[in-house]
Protein backbone atom coordinates (compact mmCIF):
# COMPACT_ATOMS: atom_id res chain seq x y z
CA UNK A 1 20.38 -89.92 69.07
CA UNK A 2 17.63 -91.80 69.24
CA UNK A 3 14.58 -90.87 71.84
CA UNK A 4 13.18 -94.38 72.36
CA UNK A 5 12.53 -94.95 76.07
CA UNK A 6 11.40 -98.67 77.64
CA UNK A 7 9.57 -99.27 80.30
CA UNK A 8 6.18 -102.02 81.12
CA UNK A 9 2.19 -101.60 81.69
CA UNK A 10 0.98 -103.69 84.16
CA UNK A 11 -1.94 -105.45 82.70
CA UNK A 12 -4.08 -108.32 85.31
CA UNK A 13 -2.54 -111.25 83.41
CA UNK A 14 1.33 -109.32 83.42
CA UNK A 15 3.57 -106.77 82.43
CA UNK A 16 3.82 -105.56 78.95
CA UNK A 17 6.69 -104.58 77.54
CA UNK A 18 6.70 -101.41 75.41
CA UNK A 19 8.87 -98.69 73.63
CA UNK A 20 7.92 -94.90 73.69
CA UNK A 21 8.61 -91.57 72.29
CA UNK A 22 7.02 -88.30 73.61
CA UNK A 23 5.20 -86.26 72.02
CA UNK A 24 2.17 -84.29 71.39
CA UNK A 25 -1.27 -85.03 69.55
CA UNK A 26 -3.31 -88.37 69.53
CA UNK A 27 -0.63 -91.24 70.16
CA UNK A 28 0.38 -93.91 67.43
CA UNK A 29 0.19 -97.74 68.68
CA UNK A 30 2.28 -100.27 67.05
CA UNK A 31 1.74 -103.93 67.12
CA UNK A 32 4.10 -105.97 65.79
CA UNK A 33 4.68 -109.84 63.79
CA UNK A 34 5.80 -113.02 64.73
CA UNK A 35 8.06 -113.83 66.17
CA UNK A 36 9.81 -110.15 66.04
CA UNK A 37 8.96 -107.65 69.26
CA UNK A 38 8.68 -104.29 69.44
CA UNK A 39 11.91 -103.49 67.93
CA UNK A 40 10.91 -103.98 64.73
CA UNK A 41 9.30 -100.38 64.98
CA UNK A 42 12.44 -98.68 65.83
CA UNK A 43 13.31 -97.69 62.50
CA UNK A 44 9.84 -96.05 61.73
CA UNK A 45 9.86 -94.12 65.34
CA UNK A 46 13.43 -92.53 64.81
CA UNK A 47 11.76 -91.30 61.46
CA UNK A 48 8.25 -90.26 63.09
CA UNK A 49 9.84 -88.48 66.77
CA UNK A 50 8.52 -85.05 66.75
CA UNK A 51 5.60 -86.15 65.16
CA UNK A 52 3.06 -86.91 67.61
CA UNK A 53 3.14 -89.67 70.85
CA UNK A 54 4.86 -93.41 69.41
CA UNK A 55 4.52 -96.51 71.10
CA UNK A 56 5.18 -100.38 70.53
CA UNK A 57 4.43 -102.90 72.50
CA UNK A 58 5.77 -106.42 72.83
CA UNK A 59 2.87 -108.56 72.41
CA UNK A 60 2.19 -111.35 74.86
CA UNK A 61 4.18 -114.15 74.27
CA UNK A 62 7.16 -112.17 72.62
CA UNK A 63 10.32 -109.99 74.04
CA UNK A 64 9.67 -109.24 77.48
CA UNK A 65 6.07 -109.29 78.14
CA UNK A 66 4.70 -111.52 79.85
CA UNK A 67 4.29 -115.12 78.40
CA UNK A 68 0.49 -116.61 78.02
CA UNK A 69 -0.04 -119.81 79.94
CA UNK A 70 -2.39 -121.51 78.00
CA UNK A 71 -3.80 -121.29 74.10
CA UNK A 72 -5.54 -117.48 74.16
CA UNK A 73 -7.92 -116.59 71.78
CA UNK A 74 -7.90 -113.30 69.52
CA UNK A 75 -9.79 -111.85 71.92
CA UNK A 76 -7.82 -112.70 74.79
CA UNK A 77 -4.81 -110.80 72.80
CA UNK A 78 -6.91 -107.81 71.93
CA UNK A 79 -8.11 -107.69 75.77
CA UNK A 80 -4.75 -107.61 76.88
CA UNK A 81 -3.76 -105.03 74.08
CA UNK A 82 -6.73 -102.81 75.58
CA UNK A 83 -5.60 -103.46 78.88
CA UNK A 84 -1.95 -101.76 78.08
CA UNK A 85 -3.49 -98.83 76.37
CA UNK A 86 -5.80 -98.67 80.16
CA UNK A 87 -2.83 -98.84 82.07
CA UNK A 88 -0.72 -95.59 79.98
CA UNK A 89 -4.11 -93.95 80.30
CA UNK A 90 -4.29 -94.41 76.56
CA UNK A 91 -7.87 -93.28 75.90
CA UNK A 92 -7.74 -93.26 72.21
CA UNK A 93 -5.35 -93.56 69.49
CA UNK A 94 -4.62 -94.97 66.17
CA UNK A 95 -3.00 -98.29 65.98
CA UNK A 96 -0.26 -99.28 62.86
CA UNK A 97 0.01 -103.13 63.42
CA UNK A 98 1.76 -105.97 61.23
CA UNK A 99 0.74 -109.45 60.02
CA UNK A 100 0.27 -111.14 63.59
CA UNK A 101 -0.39 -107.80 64.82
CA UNK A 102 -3.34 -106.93 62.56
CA UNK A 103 -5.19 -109.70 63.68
CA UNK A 104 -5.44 -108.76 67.00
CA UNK A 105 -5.32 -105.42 66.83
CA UNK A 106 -8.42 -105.34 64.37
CA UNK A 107 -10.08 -107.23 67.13
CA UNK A 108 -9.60 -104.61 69.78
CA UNK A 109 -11.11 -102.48 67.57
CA UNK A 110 -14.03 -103.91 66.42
CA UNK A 111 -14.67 -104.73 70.51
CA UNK A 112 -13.81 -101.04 71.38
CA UNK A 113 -15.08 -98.52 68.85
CA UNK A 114 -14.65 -95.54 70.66
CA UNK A 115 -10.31 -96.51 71.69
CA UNK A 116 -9.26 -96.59 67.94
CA UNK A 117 -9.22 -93.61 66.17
CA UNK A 118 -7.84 -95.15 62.69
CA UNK A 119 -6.71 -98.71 62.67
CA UNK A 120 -3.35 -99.15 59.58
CA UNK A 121 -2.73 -102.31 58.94
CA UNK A 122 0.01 -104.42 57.10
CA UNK A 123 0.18 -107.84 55.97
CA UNK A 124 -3.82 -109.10 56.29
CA UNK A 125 -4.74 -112.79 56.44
CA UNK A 126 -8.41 -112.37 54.75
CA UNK A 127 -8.75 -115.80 54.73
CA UNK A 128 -11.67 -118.20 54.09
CA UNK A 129 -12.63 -120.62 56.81
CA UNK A 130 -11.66 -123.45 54.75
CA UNK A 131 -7.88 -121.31 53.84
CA UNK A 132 -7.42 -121.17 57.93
CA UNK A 133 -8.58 -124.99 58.08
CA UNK A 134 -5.29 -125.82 56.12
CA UNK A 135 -3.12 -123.30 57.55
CA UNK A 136 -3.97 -124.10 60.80
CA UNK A 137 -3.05 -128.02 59.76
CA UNK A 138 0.25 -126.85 57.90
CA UNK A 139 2.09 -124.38 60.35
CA UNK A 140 3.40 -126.40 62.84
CA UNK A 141 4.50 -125.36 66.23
CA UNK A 142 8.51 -124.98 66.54
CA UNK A 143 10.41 -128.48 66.93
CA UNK A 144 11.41 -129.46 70.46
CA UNK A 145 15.31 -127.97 71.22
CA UNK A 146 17.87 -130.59 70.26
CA UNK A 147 21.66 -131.31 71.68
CA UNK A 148 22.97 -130.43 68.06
CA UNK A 149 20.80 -126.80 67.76
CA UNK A 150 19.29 -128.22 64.46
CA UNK A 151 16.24 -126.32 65.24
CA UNK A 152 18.12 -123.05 65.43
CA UNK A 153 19.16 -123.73 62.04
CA UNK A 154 16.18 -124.35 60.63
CA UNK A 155 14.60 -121.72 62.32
CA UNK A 156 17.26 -119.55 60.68
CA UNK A 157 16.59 -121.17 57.59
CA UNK A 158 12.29 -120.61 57.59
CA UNK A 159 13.84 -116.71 58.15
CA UNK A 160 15.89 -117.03 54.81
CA UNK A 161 12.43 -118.08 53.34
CA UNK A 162 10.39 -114.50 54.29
CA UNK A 163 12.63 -112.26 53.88
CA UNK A 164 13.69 -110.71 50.41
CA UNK A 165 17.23 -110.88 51.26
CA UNK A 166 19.91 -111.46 53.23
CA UNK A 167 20.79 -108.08 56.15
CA UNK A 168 22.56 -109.25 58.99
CA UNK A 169 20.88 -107.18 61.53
CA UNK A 170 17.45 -107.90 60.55
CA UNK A 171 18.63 -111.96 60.07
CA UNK A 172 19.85 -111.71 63.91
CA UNK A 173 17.03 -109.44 65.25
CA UNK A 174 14.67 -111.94 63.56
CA UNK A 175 16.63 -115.02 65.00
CA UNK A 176 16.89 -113.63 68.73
CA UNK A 177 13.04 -113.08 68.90
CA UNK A 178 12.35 -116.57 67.38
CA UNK A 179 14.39 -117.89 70.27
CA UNK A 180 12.62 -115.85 72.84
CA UNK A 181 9.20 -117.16 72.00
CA UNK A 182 9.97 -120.26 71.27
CA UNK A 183 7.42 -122.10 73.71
CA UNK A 184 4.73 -119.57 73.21
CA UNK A 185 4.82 -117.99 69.23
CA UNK A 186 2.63 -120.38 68.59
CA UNK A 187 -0.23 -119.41 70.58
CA UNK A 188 -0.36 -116.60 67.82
CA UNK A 189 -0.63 -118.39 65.06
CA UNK A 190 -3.35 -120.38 66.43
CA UNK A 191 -5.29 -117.56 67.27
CA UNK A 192 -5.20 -116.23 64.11
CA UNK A 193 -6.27 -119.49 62.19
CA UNK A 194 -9.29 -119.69 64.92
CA UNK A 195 -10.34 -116.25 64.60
CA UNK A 196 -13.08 -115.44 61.63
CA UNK A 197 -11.22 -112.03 60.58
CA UNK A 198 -13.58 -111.19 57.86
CA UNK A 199 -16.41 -111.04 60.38
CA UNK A 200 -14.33 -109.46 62.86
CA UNK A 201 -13.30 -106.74 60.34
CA UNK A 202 -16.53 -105.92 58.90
CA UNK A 203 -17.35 -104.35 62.61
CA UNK A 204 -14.73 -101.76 62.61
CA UNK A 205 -15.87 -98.36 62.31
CA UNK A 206 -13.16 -96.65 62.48
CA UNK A 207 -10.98 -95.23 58.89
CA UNK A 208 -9.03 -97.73 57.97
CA UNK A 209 -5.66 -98.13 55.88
CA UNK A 210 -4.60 -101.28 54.59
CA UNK A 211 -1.19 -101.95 53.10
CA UNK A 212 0.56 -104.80 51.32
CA UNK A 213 4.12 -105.81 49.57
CA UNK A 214 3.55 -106.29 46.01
CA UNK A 215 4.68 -110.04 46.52
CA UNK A 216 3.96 -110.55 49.62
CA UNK A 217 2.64 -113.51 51.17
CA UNK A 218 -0.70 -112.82 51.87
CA UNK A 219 -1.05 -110.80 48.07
CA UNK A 220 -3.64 -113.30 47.05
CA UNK A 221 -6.36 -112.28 49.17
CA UNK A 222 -5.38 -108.47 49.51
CA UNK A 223 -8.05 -107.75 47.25
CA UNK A 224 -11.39 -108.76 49.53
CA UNK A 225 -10.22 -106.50 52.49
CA UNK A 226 -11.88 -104.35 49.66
CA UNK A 227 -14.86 -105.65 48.53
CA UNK A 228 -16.20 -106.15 52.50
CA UNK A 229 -14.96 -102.34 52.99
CA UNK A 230 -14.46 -100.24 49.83
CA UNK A 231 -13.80 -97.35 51.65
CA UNK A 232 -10.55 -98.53 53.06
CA UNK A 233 -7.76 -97.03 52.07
CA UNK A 234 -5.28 -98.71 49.63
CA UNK A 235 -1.21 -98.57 49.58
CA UNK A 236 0.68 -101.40 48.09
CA UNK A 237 4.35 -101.40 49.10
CA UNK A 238 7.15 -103.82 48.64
CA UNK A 239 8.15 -105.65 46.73
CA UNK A 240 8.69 -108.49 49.55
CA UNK A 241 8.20 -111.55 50.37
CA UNK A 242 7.30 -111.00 53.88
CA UNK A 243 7.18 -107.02 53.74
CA UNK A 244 9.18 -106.02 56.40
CA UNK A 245 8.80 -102.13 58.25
CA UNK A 246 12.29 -102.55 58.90
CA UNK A 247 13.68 -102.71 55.35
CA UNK A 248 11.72 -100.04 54.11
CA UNK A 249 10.60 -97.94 57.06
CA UNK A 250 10.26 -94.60 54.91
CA UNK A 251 7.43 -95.83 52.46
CA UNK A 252 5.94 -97.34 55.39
CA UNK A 253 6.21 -93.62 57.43
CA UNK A 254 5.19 -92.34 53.83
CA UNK A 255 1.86 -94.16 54.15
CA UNK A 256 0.80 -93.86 57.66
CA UNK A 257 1.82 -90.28 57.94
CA UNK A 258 -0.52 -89.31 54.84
CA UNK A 259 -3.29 -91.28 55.65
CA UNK A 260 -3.14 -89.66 59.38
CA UNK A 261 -3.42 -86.38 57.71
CA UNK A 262 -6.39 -87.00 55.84
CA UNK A 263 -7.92 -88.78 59.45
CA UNK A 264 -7.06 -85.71 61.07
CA UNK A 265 -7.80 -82.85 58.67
């Protein structure tokens, strides 16, 4: 039986949704994609329980945290991320986030050396200002809600375009948190293309891991993560399209828990 409990952190703009297993040592933070929530990290916490304290939040704007009224900035995410590690009294710990999630999460730690104690992330958009210029042009927010549900179906249909193949569970999990952040998913994306990662990312200080599918989306510019910090650490996972922690949570448990040894020893 699984040991995954629910509950929110109160932050000053809302309440944060989040999913916890007990445990002792320095806690693990994940931070997840969009559109999924934090259940995308239930797989890899039924593997990792007994291994030290697991949580995963719902990010604003996804599940059931609280919704962002207006466009936030990267730093506005990463404030509120802080602000849910400050209300679990969350003084330090590492931090495992996912394509949306690294964003953000690399951003809290660059602003707040001393809260991260190893920052592993997944899926990184190392993009040049000119690469967010077009994205930022290309992915469109989500078409209005029609009489006819056409833009369920193509929202199902963009799924069938990340993923590597077809798993009913994941297609449904996938689907249900598109719908629930349908009005604000956006407001990711657009903080992403607006924040200048590279520079961002070249403040961390803390070790850093830095994993990728072997066809993965963002593939193309794995390979400067490296030049701007050769002494990241290097796993390449997959193959994907859109790696997913779901589909393959034990190389992704593989990873982190090996790289948190060597942090640790």
């Amino acid at each position: 039986m699984s040991r995954i409990v629910k509950a929110y952190a109160g932050t000053r703009q809302g309440q944060m949704h989040y999913r916890h297993v007990p445990g002792n040592g320095t806690p693990l933070v994940m931070y997840h994609r969009a559109p999924a929530t934090s259940a995308s990290f239930t797989a890899m916490m039924d593997l990792m329980t007994g291994d030290r304290p697991l949580y995963a939040f719902d990010m604003p704007g996804f599940g059931e945290s609280f919704a962002p009224m207006s466009q936030p900035t990267a730093a506005d995410y990463a404030r509120w991320l802080l602000e849910g590690l400050d209300a679990l009294s969350l003084h330090k710990a590492h931090i495992f986030a996912h394509h949306t999630g690294t964003h953000f999460a690399t951003q809290m730690a660059a602003d707040n050396p001393g809260r991260v104690a190893s920052l592993m992330l997944n899926g990184i958009a190392y993009l040049t200002p000119e690469e967010r210029a077009t994205y930022a042009k290309t992915v469109q927010p989500p078409a209005t809600p029609d009489a006819e549900g056409v833009y369920m179906s193509n929202g199902f249909k963009l799924i069938a375009t990340l993923l590597p193949h077809f798993e009913a569970r994941l297609y449904h999990d996938e689907m249900t948190a598109m719908m629930q952040s349908h009005w604000t998913r956006h407001y990711s994306f657009a903080a992403v293309w607006g924040q200048d990662y590279p520079a961002v990312f070249k403040r961390v200080t803390c070790p850093v891991l830095a994993t990728c599918a072997e066809n993965e989306m963002w593939r193309f510019c794995f390979d400067r993560v490296f030049v701007d910090k050769p002494e990241a650490k290097r796993v390449l996972l997959g193959p994907a399209k859109f790696y997913t922690p779901e589909l393959d949570a034990p190389a992704t448990v593989a990873a982190v828990r090996a790289f948190l040894r060597e942090v640790e020893a």
